[in-house]
Protein backbone atom coordinates (compact mmCIF):
# COMPACT_ATOMS: atom_id res chain seq x y z
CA UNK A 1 128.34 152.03 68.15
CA UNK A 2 126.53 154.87 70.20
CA UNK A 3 123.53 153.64 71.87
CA UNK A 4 123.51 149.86 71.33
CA UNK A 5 124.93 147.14 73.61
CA UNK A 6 126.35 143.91 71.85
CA UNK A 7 125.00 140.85 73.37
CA UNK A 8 128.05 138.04 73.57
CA UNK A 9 127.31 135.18 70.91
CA UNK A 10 126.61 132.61 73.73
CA UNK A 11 124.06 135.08 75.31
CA UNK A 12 121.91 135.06 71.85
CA UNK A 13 122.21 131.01 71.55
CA UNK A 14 120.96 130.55 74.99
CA UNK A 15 117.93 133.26 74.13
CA UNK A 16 117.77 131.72 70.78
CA UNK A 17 117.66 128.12 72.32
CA UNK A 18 114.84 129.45 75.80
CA UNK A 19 112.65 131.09 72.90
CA UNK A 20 112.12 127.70 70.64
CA UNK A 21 112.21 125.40 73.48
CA UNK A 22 114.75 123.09 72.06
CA UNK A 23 117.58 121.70 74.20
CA UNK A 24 121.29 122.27 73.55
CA UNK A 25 122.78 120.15 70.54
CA UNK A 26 119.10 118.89 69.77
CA UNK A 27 118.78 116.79 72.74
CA UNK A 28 115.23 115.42 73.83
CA UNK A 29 114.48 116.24 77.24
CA UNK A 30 114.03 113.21 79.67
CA UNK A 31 110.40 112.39 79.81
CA UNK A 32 107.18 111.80 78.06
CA UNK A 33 106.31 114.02 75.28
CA UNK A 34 103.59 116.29 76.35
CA UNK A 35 100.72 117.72 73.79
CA UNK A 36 101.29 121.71 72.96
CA UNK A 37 98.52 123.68 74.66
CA UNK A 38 96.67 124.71 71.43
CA UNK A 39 95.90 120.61 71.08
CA UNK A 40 93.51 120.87 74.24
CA UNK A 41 90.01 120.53 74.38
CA UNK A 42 88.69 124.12 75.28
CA UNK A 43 85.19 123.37 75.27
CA UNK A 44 84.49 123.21 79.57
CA UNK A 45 87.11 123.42 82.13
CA UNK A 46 87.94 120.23 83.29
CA UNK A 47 89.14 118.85 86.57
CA UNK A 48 92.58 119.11 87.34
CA UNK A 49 95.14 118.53 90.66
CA UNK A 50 93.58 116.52 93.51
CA UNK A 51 89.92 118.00 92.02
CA UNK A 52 90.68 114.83 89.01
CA UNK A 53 92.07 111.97 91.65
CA UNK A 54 89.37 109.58 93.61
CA UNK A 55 90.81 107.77 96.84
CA UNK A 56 88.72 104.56 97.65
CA UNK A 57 90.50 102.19 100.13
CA UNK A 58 89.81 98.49 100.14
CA UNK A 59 90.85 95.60 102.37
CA UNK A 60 94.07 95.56 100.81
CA UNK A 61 94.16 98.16 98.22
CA UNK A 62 94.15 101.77 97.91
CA UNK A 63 93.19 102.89 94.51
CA UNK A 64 93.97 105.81 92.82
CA UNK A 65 91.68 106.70 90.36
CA UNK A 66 92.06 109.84 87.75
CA UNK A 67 89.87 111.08 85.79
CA UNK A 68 92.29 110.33 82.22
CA UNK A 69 90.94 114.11 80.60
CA UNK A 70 93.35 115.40 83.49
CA UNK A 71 95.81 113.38 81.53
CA UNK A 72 95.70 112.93 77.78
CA UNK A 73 93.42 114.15 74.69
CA UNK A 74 91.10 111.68 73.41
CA UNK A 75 93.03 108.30 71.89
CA UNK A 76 95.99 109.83 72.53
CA UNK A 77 98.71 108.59 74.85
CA UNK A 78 101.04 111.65 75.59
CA UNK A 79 100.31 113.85 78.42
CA UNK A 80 98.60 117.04 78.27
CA UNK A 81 100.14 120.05 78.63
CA UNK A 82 99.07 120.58 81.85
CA UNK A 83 98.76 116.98 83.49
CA UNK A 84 102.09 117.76 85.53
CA UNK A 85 99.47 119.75 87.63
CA UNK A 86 97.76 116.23 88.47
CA UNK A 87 100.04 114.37 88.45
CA UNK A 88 102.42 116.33 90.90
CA UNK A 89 99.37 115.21 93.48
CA UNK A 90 99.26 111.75 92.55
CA UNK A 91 102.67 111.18 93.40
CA UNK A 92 102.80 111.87 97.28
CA UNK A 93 99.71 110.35 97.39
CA UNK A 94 101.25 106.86 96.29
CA UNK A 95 104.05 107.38 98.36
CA UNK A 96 101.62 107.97 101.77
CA UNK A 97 101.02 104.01 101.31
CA UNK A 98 104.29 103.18 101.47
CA UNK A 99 106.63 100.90 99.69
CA UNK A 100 104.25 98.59 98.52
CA UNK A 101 103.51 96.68 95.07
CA UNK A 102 101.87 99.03 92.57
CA UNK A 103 100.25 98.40 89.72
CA UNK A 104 98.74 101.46 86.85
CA UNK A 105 95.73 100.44 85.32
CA UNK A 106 94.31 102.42 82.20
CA UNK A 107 91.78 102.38 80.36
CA UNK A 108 90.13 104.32 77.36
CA UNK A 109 86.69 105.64 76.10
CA UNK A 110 86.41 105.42 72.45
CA UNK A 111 84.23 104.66 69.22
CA UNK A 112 87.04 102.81 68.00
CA UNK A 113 87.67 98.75 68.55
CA UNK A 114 88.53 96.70 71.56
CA UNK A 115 92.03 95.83 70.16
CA UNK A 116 92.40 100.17 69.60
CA UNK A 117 91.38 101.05 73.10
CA UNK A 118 93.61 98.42 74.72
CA UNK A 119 96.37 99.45 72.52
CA UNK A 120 95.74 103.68 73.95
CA UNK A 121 94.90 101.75 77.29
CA UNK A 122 98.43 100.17 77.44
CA UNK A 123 100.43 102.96 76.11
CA UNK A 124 98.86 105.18 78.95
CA UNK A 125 99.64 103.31 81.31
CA UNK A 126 103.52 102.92 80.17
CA UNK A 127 103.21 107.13 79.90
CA UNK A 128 102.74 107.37 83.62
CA UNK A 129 103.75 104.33 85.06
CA UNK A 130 107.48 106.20 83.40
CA UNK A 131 106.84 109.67 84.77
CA UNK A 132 106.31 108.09 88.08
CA UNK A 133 109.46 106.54 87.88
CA UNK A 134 111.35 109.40 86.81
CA UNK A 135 110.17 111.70 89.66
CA UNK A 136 110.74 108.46 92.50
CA UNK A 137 107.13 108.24 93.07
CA UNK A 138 107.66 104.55 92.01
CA UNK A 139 110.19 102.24 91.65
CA UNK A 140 110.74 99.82 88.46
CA UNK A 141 108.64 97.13 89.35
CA UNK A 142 105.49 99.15 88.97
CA UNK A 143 103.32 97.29 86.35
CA UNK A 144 101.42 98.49 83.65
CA UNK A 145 98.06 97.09 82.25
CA UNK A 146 95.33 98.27 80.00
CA UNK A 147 91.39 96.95 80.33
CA UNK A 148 88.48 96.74 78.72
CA UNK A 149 85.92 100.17 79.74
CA UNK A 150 82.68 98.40 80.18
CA UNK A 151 80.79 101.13 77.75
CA UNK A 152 81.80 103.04 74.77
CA UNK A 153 81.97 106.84 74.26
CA UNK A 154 79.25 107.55 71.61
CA UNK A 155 80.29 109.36 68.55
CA UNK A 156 78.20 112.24 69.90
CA UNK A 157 79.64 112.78 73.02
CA UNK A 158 82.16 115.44 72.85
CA UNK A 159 82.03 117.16 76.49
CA UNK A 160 85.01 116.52 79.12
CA UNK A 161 83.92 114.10 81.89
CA UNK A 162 85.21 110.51 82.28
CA UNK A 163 84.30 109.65 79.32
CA UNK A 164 88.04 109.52 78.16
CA UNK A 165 88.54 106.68 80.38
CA UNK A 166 90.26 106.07 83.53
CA UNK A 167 94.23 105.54 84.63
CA UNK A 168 94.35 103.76 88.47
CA UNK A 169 97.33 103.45 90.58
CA UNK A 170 96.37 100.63 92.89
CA UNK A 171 98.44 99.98 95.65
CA UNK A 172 98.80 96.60 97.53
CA UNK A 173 98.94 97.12 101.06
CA UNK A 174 99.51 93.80 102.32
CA UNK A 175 102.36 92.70 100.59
């Protein structure tokens, strides 16, 4: 064959397998599932990194509060394609108080009922309370809990802002 190189068989797998995105032998990746990027709202850029994360230190406390569009789409509870880029802040920023009881708070924004948007609250929480974990940010005894947002999204409002609810890391400093 004059003018073509043969790839080896393993070579084309591996291009095969980097081109879909699936693992070797169908295995799932370690890790929450994360939304693909055409599922984001394009509408206004949104805050992202440190830009999404409020610091307010209390006697005792140091809460971490994120803006949840940095996060996850609207009633969903997977992370965003890009939340990695917030959450890779967050983490260090736990750590700088220390090894200290931590509990993720979440909550959610929606039109939907109370019983819905504790249900999205809770399973947000679980979603980074785990990729904490995995990356050593936190250890196991990190606990998750969903609350009440004390008003609704209206139906109308479809612009980024906090109206998709909150997720708080709130460390206990004296204990």
């Amino acid at each position: 064959m004059s003018g073509r190189t043969r790839f080896p068989l393993a070579l084309a797998v591996c291009a095969l397998i980097a081109i879909s995105g699936a693992t070797p032998l169908g295995r799932a990746q370690a890790g929450p599932v994360t939304e693909p990027r055409s599922a984001q709202h394009e509408s206004a850029p949104l805050a992202k990194g440190a830009r999404a994360i409020t610091e307010r230190r209390e006697k005792c406390t140091i809460r971490l509060i994120v803006n949840a569009d940095a996060l996850f789409q609207p009633h969903r509870w997977t992370l965003n394609y890009d939340a990695t880029e917030t959450l890779d802040v967050l983490g260090p920023l736990i750590m700088e108080a220390g090894n200290h009881p931590t509990r993720i708070v979440a909550s959610t924004r929606s039109s939907d009922s109370a019983a819905e948007n504790l249900d999205v609250g809770r399973r947000r929480a679980i979603t980074v309370r785990s990729w904490l974990i995995n990356r050593h940010f936190v250890d196991a005894s990190a606990t998750t809990e969903a609350v009440k947002q004390s008003r609704p999204m209206a139906a109308s409002e479809d612009t980024p802002g906090e109206k998709n609810g909150t997720v708080e890391v709130m460390v206990d400093t004296c204990h």
